[in-house]
N, C-alpha and C. Protein backbone atom coordinates (compact mmCIF):
# COMPACT_ATOMS: atom_id res chain seq x y z
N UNK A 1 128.51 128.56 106.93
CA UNK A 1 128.16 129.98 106.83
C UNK A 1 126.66 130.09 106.58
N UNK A 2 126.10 130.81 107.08
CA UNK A 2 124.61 130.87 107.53
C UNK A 2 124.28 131.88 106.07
N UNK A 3 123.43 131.81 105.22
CA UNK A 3 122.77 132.65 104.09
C UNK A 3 122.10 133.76 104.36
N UNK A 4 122.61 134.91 104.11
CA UNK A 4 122.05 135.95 104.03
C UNK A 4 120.32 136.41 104.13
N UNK A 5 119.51 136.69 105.01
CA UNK A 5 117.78 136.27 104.66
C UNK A 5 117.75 137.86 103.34
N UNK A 6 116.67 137.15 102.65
CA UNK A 6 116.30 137.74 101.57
C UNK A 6 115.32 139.02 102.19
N UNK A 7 115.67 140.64 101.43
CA UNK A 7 114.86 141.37 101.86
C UNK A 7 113.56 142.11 101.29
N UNK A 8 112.77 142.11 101.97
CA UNK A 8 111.42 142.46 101.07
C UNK A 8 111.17 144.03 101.85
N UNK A 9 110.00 144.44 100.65
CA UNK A 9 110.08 146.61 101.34
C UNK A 9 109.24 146.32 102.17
N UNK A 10 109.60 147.65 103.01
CA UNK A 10 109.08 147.48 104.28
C UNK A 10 107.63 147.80 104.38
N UNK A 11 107.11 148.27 102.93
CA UNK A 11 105.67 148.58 103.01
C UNK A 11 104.76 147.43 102.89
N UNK A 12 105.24 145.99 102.50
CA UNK A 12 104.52 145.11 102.06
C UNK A 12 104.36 144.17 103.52
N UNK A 13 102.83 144.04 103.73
CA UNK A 13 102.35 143.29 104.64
C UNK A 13 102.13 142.15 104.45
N UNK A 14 102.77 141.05 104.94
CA UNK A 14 102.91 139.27 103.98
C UNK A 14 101.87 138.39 104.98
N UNK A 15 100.91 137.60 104.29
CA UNK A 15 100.32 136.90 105.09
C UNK A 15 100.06 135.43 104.11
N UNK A 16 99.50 134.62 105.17
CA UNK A 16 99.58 132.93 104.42
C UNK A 16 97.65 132.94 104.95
N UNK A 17 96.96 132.10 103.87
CA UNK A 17 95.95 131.46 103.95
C UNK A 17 96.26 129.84 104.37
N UNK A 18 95.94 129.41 105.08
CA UNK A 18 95.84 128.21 104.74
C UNK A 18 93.95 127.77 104.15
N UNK A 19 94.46 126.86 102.78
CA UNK A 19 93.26 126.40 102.88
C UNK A 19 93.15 125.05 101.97
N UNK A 20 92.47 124.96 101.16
CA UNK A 20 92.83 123.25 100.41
C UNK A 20 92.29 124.03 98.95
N UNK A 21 92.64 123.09 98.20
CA UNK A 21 93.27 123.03 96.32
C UNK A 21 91.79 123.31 96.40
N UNK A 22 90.05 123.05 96.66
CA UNK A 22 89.16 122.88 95.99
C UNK A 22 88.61 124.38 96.32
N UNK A 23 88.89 124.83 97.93
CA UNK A 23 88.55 126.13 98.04
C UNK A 23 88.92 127.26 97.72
N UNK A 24 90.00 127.63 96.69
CA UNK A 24 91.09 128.69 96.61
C UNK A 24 90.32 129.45 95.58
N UNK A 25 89.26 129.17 94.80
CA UNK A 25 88.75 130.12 93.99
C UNK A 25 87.43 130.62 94.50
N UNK A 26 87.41 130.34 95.68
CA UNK A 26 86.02 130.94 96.34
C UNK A 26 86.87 131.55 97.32
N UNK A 27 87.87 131.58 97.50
CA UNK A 27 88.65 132.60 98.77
C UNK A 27 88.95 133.47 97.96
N UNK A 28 89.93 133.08 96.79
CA UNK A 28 90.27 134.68 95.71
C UNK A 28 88.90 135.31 95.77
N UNK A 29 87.53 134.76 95.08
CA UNK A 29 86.53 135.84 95.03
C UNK A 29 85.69 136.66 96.52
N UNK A 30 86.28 136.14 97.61
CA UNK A 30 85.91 136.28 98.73
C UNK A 30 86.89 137.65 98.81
N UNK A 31 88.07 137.69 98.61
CA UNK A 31 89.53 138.70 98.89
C UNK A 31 89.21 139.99 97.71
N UNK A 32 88.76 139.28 96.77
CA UNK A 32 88.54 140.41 95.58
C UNK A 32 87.41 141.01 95.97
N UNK A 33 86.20 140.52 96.25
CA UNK A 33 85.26 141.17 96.73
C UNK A 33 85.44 141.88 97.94
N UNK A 34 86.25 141.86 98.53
CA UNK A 34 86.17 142.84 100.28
C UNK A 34 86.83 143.87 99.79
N UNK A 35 87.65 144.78 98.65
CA UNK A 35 88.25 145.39 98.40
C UNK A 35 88.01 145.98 97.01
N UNK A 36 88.74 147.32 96.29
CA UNK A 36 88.67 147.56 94.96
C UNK A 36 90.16 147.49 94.54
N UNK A 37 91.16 147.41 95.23
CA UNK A 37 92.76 147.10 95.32
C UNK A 37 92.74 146.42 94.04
N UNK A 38 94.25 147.20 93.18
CA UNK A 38 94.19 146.69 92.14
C UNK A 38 94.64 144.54 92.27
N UNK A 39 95.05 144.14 91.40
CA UNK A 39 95.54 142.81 92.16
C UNK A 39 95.81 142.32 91.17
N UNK A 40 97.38 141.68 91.61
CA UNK A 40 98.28 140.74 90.56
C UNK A 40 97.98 139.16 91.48
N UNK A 41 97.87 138.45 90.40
CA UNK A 41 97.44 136.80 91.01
C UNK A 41 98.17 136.08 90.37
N UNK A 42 99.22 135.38 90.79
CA UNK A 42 100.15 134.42 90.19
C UNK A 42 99.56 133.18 90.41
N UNK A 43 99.74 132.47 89.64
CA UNK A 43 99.79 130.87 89.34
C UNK A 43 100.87 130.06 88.93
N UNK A 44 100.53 128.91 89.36
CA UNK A 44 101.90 128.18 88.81
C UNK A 44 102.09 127.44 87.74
N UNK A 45 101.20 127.45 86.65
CA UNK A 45 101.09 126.99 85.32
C UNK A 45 100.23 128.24 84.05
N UNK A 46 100.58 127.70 83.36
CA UNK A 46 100.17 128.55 82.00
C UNK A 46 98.54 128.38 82.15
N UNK A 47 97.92 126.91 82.33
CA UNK A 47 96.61 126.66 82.28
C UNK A 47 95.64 126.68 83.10
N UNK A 48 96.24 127.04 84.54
CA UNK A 48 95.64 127.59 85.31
C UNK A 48 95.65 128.80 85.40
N UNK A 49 96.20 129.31 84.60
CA UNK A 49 96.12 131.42 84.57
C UNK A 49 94.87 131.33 83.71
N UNK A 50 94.98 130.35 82.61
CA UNK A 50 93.42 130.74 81.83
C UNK A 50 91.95 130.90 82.38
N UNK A 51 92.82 129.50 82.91
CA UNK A 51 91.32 128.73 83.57
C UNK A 51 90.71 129.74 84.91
N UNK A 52 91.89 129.96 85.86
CA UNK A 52 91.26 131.26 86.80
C UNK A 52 90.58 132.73 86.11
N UNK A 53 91.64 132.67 84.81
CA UNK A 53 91.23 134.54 83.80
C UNK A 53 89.86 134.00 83.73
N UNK A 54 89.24 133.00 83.07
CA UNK A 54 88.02 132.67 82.09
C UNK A 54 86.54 132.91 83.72
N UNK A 55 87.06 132.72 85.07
CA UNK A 55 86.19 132.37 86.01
C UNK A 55 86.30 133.52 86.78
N UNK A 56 87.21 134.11 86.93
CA UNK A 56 86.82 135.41 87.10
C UNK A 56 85.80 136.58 86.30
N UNK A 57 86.60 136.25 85.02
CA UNK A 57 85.61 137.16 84.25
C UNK A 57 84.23 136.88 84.02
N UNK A 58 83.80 135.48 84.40
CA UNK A 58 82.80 135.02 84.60
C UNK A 58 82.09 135.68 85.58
N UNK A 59 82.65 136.02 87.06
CA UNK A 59 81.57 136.79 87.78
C UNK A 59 82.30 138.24 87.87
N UNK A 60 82.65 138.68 86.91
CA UNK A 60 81.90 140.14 86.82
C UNK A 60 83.35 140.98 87.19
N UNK A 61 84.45 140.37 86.91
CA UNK A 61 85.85 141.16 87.32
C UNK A 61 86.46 141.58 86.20
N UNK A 62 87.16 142.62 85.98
CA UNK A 62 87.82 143.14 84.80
C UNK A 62 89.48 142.64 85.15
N UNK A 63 89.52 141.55 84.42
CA UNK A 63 90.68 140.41 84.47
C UNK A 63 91.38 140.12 82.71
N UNK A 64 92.61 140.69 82.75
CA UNK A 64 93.56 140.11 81.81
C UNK A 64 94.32 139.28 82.42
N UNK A 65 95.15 138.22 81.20
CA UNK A 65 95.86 136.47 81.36
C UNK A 65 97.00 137.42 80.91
N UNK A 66 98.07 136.93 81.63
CA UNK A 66 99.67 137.31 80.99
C UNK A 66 100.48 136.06 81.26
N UNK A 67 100.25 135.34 80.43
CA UNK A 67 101.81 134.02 80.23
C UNK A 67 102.53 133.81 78.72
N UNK A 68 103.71 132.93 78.96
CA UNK A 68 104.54 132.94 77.74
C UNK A 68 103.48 132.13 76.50
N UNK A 69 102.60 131.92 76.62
CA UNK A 69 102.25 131.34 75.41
C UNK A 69 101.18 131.94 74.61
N UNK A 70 100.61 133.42 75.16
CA UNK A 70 99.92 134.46 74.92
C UNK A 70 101.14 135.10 73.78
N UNK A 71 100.02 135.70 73.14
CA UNK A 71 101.28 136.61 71.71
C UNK A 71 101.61 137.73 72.17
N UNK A 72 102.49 137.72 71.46
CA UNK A 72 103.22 139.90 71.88
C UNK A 72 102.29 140.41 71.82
N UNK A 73 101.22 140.30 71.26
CA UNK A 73 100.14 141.69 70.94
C UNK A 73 99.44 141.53 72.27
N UNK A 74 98.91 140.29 72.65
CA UNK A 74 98.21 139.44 73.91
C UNK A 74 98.78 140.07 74.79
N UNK A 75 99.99 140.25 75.32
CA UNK A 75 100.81 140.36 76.86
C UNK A 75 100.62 141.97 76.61
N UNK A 76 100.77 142.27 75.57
CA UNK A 76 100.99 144.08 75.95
C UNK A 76 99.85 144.41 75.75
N UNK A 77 98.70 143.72 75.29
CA UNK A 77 97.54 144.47 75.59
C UNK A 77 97.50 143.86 77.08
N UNK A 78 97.37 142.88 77.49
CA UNK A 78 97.40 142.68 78.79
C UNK A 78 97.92 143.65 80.36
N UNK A 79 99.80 143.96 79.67
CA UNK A 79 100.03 144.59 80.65
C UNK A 79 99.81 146.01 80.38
N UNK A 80 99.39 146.80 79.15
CA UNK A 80 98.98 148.12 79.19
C UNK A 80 97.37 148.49 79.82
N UNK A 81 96.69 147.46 79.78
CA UNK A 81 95.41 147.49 80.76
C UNK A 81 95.31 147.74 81.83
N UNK A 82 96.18 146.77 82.55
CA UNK A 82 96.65 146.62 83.93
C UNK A 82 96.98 147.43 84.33
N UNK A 83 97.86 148.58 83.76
CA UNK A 83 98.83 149.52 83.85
C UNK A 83 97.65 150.94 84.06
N UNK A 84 96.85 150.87 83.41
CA UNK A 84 95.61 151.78 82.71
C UNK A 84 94.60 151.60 83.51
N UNK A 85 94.41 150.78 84.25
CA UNK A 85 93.38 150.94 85.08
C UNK A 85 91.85 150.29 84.48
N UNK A 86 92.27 149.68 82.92
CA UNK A 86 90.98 148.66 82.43
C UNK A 86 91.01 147.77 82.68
N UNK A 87 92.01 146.95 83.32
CA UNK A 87 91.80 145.60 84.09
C UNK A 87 92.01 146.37 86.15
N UNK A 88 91.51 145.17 86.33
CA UNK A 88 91.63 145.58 87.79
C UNK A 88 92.53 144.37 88.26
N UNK A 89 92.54 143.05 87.62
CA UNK A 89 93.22 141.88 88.04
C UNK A 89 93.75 141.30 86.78
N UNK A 90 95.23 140.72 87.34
CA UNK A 90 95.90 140.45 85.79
C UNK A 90 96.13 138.82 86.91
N UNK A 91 96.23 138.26 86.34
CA UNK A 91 96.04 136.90 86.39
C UNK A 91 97.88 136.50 85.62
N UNK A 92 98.67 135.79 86.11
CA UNK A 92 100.14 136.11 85.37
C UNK A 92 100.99 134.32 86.26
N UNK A 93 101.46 134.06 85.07
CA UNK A 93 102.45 132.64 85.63
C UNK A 93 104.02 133.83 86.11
N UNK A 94 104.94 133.43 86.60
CA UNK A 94 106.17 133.93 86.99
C UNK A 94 106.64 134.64 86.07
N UNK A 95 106.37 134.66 84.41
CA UNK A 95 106.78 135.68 83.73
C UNK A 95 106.53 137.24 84.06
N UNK A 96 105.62 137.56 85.22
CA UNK A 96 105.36 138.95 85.61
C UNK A 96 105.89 139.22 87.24
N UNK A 97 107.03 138.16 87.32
CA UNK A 97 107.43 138.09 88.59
C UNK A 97 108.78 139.02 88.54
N UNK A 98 109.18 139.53 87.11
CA UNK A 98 110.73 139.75 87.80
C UNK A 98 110.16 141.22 86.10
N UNK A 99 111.03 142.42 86.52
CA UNK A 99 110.98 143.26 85.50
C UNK A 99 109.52 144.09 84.77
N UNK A 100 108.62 143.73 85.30
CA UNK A 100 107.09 144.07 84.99
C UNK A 100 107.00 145.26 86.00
N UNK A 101 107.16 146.50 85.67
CA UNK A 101 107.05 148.00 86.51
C UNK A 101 105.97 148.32 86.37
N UNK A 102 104.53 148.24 87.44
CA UNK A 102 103.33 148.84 87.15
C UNK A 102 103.26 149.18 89.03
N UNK A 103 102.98 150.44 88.57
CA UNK A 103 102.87 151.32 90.00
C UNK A 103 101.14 151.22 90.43
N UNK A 104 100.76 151.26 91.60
CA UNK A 104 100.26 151.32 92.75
C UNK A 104 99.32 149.71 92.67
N UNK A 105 100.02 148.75 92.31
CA UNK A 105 99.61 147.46 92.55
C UNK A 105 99.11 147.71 94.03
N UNK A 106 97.97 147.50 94.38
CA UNK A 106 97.48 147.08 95.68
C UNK A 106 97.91 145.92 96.32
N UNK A 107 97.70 144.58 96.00
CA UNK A 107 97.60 143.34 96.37
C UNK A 107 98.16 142.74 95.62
N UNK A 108 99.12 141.67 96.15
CA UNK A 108 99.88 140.10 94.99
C UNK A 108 98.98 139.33 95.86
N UNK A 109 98.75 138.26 95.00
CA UNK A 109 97.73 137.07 95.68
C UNK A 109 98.40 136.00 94.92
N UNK A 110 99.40 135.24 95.83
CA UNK A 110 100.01 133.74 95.20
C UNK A 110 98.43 132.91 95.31
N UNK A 111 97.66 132.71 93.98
CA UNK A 111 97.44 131.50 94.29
C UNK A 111 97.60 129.59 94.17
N UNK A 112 98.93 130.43 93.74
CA UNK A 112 100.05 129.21 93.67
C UNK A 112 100.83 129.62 94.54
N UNK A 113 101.96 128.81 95.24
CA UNK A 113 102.95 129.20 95.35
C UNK A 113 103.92 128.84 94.56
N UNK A 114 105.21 129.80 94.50
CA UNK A 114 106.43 129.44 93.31
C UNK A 114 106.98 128.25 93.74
N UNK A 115 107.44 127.55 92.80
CA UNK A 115 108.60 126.12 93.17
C UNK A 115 109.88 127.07 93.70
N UNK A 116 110.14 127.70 93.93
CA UNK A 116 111.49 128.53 93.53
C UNK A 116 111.43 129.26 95.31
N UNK A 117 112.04 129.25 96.24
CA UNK A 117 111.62 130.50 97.05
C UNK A 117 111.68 132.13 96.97
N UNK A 118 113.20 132.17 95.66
CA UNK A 118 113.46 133.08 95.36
C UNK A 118 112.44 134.09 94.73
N UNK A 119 111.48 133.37 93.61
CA UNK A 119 110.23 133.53 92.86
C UNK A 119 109.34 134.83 94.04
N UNK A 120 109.20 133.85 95.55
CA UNK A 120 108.26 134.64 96.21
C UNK A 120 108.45 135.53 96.25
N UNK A 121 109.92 136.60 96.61
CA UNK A 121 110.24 137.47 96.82
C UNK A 121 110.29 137.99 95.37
N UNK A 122 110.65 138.46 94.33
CA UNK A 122 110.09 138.67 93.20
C UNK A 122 108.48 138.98 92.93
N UNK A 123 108.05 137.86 93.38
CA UNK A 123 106.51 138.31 92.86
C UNK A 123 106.05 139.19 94.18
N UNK A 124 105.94 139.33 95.07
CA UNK A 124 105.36 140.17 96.26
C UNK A 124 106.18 141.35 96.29
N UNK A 125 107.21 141.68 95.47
CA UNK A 125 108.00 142.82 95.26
C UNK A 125 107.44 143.61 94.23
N UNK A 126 106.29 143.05 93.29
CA UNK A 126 105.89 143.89 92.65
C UNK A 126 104.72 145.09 92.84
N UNK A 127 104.36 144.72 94.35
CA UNK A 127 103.55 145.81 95.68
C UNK A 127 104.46 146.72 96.04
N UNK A 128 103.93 147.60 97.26
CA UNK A 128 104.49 148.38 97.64
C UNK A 128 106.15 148.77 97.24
N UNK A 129 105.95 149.47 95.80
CA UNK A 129 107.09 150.29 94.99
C UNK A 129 106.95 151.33 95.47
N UNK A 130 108.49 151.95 95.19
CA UNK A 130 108.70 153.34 95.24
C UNK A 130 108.19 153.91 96.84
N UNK A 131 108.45 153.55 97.97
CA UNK A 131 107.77 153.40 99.25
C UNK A 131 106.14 153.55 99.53
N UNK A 132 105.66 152.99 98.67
CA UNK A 132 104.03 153.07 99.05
C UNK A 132 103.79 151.64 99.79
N UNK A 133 102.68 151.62 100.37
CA UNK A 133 101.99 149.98 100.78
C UNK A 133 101.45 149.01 100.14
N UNK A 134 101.59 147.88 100.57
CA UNK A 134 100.73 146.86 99.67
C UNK A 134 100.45 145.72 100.54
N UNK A 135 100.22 144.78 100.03
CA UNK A 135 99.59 143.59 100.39
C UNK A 135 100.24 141.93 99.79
N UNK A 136 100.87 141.19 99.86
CA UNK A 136 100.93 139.93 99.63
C UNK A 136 100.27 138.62 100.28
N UNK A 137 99.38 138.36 99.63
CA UNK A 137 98.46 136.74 100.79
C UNK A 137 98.87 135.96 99.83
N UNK A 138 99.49 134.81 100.31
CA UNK A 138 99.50 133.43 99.28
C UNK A 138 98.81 132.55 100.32
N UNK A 139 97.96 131.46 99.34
CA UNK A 139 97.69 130.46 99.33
C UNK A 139 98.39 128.96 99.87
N UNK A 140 97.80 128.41 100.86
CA UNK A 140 98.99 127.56 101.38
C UNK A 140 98.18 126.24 101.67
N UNK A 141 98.11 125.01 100.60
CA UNK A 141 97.79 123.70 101.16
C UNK A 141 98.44 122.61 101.92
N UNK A 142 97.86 121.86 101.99
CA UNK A 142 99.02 120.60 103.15
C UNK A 142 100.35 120.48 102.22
N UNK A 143 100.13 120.65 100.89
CA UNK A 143 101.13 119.59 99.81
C UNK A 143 102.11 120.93 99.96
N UNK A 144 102.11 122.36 100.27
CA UNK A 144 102.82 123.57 100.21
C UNK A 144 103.66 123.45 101.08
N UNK A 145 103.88 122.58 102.40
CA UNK A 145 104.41 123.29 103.55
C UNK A 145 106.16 123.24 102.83
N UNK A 146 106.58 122.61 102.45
CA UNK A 146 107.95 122.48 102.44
C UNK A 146 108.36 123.86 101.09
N UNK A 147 107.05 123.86 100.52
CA UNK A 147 107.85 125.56 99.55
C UNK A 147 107.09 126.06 100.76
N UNK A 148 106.67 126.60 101.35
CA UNK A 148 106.43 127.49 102.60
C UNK A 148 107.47 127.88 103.47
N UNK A 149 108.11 126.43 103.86
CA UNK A 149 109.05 126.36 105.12
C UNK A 149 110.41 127.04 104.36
N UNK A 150 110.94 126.70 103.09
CA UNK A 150 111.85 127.40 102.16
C UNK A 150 111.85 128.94 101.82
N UNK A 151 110.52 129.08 102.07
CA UNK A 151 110.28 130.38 101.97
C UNK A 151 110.73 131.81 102.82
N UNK A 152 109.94 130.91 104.29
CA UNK A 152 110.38 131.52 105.57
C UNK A 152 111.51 131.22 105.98
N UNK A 153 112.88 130.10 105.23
CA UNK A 153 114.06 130.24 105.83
C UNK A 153 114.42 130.95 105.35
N UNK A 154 113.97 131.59 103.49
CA UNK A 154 114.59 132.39 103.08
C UNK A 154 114.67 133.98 103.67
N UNK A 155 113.06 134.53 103.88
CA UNK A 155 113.02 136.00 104.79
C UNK A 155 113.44 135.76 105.95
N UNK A 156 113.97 134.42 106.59
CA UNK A 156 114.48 134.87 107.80
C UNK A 156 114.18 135.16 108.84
N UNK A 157 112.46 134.74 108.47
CA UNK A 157 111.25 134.80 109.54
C UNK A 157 109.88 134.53 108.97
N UNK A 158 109.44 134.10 109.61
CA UNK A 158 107.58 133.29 109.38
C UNK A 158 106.80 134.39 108.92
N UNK A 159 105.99 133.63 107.95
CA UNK A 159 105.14 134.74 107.81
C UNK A 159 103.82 134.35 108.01
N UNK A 160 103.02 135.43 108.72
CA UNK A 160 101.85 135.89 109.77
C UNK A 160 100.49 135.10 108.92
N UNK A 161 99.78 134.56 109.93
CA UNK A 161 98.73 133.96 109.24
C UNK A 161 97.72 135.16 108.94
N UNK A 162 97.16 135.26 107.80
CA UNK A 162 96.03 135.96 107.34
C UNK A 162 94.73 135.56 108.33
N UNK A 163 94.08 137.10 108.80
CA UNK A 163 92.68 137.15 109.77
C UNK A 163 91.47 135.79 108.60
N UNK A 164 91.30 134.89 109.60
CA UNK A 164 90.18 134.31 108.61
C UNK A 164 90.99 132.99 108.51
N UNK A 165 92.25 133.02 108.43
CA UNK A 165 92.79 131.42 108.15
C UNK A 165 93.02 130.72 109.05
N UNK A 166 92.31 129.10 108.11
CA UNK A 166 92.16 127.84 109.27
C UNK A 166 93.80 127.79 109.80
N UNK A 167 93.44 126.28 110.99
CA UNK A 167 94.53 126.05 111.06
C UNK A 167 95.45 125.35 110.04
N UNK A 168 96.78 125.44 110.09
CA UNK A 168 97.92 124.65 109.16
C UNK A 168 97.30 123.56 109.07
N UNK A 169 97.15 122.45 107.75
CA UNK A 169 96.72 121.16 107.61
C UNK A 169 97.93 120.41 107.36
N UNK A 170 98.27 119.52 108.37
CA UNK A 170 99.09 118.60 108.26
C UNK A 170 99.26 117.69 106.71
N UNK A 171 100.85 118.00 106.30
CA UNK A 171 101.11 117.37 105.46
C UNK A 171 101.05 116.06 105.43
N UNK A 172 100.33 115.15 103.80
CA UNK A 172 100.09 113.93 103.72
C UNK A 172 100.95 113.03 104.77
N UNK A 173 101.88 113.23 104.15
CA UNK A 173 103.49 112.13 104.91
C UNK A 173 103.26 112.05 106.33
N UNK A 174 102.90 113.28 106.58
CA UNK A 174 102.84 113.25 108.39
C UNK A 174 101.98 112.67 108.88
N UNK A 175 100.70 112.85 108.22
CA UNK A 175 99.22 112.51 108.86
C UNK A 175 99.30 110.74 108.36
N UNK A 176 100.01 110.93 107.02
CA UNK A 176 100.18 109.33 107.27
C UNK A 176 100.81 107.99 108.53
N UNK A 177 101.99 109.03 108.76
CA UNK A 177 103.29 108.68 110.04
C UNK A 177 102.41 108.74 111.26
N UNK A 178 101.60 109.73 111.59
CA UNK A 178 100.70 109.51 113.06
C UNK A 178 100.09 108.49 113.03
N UNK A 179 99.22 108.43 111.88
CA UNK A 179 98.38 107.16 111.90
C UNK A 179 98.98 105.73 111.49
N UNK A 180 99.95 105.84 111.56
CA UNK A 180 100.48 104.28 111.71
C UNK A 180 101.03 104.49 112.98
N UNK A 181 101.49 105.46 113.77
CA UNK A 181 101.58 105.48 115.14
C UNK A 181 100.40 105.01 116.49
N UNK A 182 98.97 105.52 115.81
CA UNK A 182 98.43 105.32 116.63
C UNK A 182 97.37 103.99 116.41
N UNK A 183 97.83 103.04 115.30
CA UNK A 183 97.79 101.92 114.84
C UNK A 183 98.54 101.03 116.01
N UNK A 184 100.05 101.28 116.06
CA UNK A 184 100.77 100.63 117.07
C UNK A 184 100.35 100.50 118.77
N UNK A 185 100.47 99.65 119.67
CA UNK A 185 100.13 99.82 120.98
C UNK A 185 101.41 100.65 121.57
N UNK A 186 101.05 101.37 122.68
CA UNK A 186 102.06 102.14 122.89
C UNK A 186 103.58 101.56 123.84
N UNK A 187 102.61 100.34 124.43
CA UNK A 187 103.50 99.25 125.22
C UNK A 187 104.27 98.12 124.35
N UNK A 188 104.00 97.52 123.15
CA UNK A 188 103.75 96.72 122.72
C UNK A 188 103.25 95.62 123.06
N UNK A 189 102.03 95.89 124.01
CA UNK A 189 100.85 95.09 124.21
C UNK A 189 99.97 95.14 123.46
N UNK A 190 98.74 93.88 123.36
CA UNK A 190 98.04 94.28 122.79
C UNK A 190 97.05 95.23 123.73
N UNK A 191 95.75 95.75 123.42
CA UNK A 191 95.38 97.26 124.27
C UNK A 191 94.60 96.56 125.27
N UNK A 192 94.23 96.56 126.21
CA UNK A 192 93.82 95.81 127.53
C UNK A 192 94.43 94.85 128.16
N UNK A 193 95.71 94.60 127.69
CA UNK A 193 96.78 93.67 128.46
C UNK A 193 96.94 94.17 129.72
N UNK A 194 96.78 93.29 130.96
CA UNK A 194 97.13 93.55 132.04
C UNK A 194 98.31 92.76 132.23
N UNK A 195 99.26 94.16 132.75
CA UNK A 195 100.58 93.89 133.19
C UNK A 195 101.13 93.41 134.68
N UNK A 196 100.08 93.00 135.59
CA UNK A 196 100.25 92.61 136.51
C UNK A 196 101.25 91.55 136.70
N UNK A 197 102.09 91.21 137.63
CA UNK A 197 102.69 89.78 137.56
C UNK A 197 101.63 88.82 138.14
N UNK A 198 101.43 87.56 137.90
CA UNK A 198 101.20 86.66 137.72
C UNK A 198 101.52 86.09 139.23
N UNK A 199 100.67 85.65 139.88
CA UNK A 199 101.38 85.19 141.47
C UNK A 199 101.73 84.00 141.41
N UNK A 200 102.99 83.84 142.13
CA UNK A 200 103.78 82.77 142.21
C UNK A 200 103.14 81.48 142.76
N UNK A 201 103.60 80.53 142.06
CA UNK A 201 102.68 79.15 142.08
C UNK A 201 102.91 78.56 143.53
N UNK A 202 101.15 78.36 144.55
CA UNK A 202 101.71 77.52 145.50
C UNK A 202 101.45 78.71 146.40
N UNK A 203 101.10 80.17 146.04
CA UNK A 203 100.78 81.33 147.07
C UNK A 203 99.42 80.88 146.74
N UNK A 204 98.57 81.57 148.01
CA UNK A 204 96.95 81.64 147.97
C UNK A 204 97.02 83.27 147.73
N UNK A 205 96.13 83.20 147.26
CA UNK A 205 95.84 84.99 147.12
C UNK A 205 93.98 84.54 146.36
N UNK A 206 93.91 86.21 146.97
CA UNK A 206 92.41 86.11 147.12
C UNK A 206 92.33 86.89 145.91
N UNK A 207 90.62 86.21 145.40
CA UNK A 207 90.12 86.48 144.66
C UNK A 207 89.86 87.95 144.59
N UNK A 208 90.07 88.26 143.15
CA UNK A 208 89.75 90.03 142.73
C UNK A 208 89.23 90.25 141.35
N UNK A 209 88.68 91.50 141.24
CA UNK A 209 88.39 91.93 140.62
C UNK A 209 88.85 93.20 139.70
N UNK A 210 88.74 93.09 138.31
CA UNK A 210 89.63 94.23 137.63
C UNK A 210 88.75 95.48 137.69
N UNK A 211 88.51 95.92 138.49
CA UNK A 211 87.81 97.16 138.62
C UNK A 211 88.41 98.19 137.96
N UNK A 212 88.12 99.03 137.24
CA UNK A 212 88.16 100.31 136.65
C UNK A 212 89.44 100.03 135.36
N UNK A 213 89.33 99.06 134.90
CA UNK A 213 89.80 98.90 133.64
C UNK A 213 88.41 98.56 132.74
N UNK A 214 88.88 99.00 131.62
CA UNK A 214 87.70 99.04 130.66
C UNK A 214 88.42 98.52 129.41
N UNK A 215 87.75 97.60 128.74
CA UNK A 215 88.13 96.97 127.15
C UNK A 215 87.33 97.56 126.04
């Protein structure tokens, strides 16, 4: 029995970056800067929500941290900001993925993606509420494709590369598997073996030349 695909609102426009682990905080400030859209940014650890909160606010963004190891006083000043219009970017691990009601979120920006596929749909559900529009771009490295590919079996369809993103970067495993492929000869010759037969002993045959083979 084939699984039901998971449904997301129809106002939310889903797109994938591809790009690599070292560039993703010069693409967030690239995405934050083209826009004033409010913006929820998930991560996939507690210490990378800091570490992104502390570097944002570094160049000049009005950014609160919301994870479980922040205090009650911490998260609700956090999400009443957010809510208020004194933060513009809340920076949040999956604890702001499920039950967190803040209306006219502009933009979710995975710059993680969830271990979970279910997670995605959760966190990009917290856009376009109540039928308004929004935006979801996640972040997608070589090491992502398989929570990617889980992702898109879950909606039940691919989702659209973001204007600006490279091509897909082949996962380690794979790029490893080609290149021991193209290690191998494809004949199991070695590479300039001529496969000619060999003329039978006791024929004359005239002298030649291997013209247009190259070693």
């Amino acid at each position: 029995m084939v699984a039901p695909s998971a449904t997301t609102a129809d106002g939310i426009t889903q797109a994938v970056h591809h790009t690599s682990h070292d560039a993703k905080a010069d693409l967030l400030l690239s995405m934050l800067g083209a826009d004033e859209d409010t913006a929820l940014v998930f991560t996939r650890t507690k210490h990378r929500a800091d570490r992104l909160g502390r570097m944002l606010g570094s160049a000049g963004h009005r950014v609160a941290v919301l994870h479980g190891d922040r205090s009650l006083s911490q998260r609700r000043a956090a999400l009443e900001g957010f809510k208020r219009g004194t933060f513009r970017v809340l920076v949040a691990t999956d604890i702001a993925a499920r039950g967190i009601d803040v209306a006219n979120i502009g933009h979710v920006i995975n710059f993680d993606l969830p271990n979970c596929p279910e997670d995605y749909v959760h966190r990009i559900g917290r856009t376009a509420r109540m039928k308004t529009t929004g935006r979801a771009t996640s972040f997608v490295t070589r090491e992502d494709h398989e929570q990617l590919r889980d992702i898109e079996r879950l909606l039940g369809h691919a989702v659209p590369l973001a204007h600006g993103s490279g091509a897909p970067a082949l996962p380690s495993h794979v790029r490893a598997g080609l290149s021991r492929q193209d290690e191998r000869p494809s004949s199991g010759r070695p590479h300039g073996f001529n496969s000619h037969r060999r003329p039978h002993r006791g024929t004359a045959q005239p002298a030649r030349h291997d013209r247009g083979v190259h070693h």
